[in-house]
Protein backbone atom coordinates (compact mmCIF):
# COMPACT_ATOMS: atom_id res chain seq x y z
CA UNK A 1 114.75 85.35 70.75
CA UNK A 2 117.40 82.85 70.28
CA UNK A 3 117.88 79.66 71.90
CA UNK A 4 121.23 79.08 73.87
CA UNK A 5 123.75 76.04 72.23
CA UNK A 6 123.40 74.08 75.46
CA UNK A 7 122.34 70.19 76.03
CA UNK A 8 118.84 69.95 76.70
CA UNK A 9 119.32 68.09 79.90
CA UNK A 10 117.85 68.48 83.67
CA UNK A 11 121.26 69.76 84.51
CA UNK A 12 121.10 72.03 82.05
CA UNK A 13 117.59 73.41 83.09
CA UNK A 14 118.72 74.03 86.53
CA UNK A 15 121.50 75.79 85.98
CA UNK A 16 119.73 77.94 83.31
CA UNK A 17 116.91 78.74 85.83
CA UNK A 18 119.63 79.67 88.27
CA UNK A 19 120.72 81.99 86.37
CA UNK A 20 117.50 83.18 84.88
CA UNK A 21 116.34 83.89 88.26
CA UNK A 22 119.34 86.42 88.72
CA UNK A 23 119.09 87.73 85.59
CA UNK A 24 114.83 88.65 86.75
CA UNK A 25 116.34 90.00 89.94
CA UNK A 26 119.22 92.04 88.46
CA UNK A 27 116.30 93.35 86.12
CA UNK A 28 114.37 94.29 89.44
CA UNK A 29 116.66 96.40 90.88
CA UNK A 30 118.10 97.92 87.50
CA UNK A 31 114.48 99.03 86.65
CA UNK A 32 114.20 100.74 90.67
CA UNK A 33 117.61 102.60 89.94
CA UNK A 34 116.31 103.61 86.52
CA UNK A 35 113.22 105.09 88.32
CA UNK A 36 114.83 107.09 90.66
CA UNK A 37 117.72 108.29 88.44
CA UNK A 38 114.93 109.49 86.38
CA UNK A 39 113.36 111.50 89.27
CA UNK A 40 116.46 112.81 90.15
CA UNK A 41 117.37 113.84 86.62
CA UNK A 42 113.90 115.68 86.26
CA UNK A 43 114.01 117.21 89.74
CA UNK A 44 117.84 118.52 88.99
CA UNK A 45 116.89 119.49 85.75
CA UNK A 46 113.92 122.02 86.58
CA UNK A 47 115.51 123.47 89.15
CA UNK A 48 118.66 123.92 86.69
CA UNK A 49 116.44 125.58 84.67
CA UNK A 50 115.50 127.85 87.24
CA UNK A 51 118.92 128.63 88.26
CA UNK A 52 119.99 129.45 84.49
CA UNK A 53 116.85 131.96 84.52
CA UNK A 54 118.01 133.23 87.43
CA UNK A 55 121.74 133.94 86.36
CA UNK A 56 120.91 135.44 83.11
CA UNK A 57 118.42 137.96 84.86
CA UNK A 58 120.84 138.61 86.99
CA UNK A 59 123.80 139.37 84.34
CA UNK A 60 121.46 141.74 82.81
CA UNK A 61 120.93 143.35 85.38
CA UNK A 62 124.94 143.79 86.50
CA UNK A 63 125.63 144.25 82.71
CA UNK A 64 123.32 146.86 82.59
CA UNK A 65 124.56 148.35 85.45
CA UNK A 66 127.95 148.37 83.79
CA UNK A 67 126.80 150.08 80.19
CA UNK A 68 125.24 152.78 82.24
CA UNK A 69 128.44 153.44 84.48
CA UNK A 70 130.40 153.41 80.67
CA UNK A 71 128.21 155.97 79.64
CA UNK A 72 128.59 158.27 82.25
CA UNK A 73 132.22 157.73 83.36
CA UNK A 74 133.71 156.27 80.40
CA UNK A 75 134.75 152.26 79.93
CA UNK A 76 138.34 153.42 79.87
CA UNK A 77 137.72 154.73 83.68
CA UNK A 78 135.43 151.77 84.32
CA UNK A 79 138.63 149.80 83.65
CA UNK A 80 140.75 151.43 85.66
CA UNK A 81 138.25 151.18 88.56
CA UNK A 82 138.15 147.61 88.27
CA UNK A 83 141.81 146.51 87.88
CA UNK A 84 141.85 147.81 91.87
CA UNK A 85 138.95 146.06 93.39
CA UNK A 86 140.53 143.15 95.66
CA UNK A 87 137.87 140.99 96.65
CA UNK A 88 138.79 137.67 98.15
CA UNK A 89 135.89 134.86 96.87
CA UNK A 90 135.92 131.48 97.72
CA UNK A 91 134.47 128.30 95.74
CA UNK A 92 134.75 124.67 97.41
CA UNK A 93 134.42 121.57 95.70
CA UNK A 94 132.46 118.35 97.43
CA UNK A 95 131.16 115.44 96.63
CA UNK A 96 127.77 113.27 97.45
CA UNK A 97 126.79 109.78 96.58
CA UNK A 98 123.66 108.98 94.66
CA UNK A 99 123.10 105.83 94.04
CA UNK A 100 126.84 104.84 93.27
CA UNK A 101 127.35 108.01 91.35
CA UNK A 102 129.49 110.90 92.45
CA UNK A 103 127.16 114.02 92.48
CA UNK A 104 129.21 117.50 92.91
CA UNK A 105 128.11 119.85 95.53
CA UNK A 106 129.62 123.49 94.85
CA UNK A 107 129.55 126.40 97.57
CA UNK A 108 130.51 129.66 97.11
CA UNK A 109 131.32 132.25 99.34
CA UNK A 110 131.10 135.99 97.57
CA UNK A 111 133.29 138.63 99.89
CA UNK A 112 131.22 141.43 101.01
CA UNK A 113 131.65 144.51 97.93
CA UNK A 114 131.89 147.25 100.15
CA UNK A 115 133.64 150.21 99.44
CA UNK A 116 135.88 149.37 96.58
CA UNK A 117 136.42 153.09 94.41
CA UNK A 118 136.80 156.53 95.58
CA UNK A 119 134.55 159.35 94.88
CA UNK A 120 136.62 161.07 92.41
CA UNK A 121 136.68 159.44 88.62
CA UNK A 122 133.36 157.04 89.63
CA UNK A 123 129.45 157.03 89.58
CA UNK A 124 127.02 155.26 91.78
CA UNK A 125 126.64 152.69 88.74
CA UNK A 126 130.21 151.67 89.52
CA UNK A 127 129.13 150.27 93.03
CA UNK A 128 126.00 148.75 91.53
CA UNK A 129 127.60 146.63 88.68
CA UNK A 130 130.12 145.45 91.29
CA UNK A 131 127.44 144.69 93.86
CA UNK A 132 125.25 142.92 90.93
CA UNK A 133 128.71 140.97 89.46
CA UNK A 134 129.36 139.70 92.83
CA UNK A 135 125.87 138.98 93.82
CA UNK A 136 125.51 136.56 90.67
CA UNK A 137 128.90 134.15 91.81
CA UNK A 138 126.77 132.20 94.24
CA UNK A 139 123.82 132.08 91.47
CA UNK A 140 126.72 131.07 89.31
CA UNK A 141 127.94 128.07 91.73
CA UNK A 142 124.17 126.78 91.78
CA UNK A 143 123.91 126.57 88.49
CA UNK A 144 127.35 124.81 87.63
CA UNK A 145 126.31 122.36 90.51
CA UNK A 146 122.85 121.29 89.36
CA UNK A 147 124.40 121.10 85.53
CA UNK A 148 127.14 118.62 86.13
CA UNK A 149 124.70 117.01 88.13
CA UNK A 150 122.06 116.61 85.34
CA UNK A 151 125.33 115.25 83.11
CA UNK A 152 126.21 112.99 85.51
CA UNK A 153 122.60 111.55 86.34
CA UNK A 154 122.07 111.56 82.46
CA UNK A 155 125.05 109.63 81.84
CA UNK A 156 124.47 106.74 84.80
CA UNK A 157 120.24 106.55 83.10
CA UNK A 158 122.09 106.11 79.36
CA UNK A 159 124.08 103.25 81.27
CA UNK A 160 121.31 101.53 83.25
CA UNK A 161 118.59 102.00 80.46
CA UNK A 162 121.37 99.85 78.46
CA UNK A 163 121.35 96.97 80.80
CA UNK A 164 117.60 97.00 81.53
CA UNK A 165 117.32 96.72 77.68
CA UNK A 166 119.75 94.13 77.57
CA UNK A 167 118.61 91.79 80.10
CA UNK A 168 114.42 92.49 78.86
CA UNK A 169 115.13 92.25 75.33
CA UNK A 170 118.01 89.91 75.29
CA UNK A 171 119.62 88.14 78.01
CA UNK A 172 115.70 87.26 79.51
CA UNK A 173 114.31 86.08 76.34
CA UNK A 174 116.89 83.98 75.20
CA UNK A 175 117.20 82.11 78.58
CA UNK A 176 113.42 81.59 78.82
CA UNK A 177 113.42 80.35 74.86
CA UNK A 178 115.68 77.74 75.71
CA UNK A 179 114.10 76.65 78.81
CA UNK A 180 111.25 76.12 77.22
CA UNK A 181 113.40 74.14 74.80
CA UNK A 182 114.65 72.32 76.95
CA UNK A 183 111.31 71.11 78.51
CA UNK A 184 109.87 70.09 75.45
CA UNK A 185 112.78 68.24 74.57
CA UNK A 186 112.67 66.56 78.10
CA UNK A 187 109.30 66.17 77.91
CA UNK A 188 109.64 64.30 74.49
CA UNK A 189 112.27 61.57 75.63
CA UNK A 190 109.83 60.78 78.64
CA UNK A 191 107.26 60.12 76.14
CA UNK A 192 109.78 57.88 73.56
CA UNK A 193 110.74 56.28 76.85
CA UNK A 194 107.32 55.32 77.72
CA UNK A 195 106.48 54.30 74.24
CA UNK A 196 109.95 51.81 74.12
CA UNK A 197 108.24 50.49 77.71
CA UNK A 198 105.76 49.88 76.20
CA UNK A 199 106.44 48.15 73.32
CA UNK A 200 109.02 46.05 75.64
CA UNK A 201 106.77 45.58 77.89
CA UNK A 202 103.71 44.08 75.50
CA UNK A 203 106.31 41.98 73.51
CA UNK A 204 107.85 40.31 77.00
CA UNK A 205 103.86 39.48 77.53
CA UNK A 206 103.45 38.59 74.07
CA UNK A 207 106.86 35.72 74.78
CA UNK A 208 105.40 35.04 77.53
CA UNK A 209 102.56 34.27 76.17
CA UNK A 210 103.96 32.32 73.27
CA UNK A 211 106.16 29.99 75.89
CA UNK A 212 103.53 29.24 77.64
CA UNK A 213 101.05 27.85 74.48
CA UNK A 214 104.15 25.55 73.44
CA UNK A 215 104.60 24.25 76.73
């Protein structure tokens, strides 16, 4: 703790306490926001987790697809069979507010496969690593969402675990250290004024006194 260079005087005190009393309310709410961006965070983050289990079962299942339509086609004809697939897929972008931070919100819309290659210079595995490739975009969106999320929501705790810190450790400390300064120090010119009324006081009786035994 270290005490503030201020004057210990009443004025002083109040204005301290003023803003000591903001600094315990700013505290308040920081420490509430830090609560829920932690539950938030840990909600995102398991369900992230989820989603990137999810994706990679489902890429080994479309890549597996894929080696077995190699094998019995060829990859050169595999290529060929996927530079004419046109499917039209569409990602949109949007945003949501969480407690002052801008949370993305990703949807994806995968185009039906359908029939995409012919019968001659395919296999059934062609269809099914198509299917599975476009089946995992939406997987894909879900999981880009909740990670930038968890970034985001990471970032914003980092920040607010900072000020929390700063005004528990620092700011909060110091203010009361000086306060409490500043009392004693009031408290000790009450008593050196009493004391210097006192002493007046006794030797006024003690002239009094003294002018009166002359007289």
């Amino acid at each position: 703790m270290v005490k503030l260079n201020v004057a210990p005087t009443k004025s002083s005190y109040l204005a301290l306490a003023r803003q000591l009393e903001f600094a315990e309310e700013g505290f308040d709410l920081l420490e509430q926001k830090r609560q829920i961006l932690i539950f938030e965070l840990m909600s995102r983050l398991g369900r992230a987790r989820d989603a990137e289990r999810r994706v990679a079962e489902a890429m080994a299942r479309a890549f597996a697809a894929l080696h077995d339509a190699s094998l019995e086609i060829g990859s050169a004809a595999v290529d060929r069979a996927a530079v004419g697939v046109r499917l039209d897929h569409q990602v949109e972008m949007a945003e949501q507010a969480l407690m002052g931070i801008r949370i993305p919100a990703v949807s994806v819309a995968a185009e039906p496969a359908g029939v995409q290659f012919g019968v001659v210079g395919t296999s059934a595995n062609t269809d099914v690593a198509m299917r599975r490739f476009v089946n995992v975009l939406e997987l894909l969106g879900e999981l880009a969402e909740l990670e930038n999320a968890v970034l985001r929501l990471a970032r914003e705790l980092r920040k607010t675990q900072r000020r929390t810190n700063a005004l528990s450790k620092i700011f909060i400390p110091d203010y009361t250290e000086t306060l409490s300064y500043i009392v004693s120090s009031l408290e000790e010119r009450e008593r050196e004024s009493f004391i210097i009324m006192r002493m007046l006081k006794d030797r006024l009786a003690r002239a009094v006194e003294g002018s009166g035994t002359h007289g």
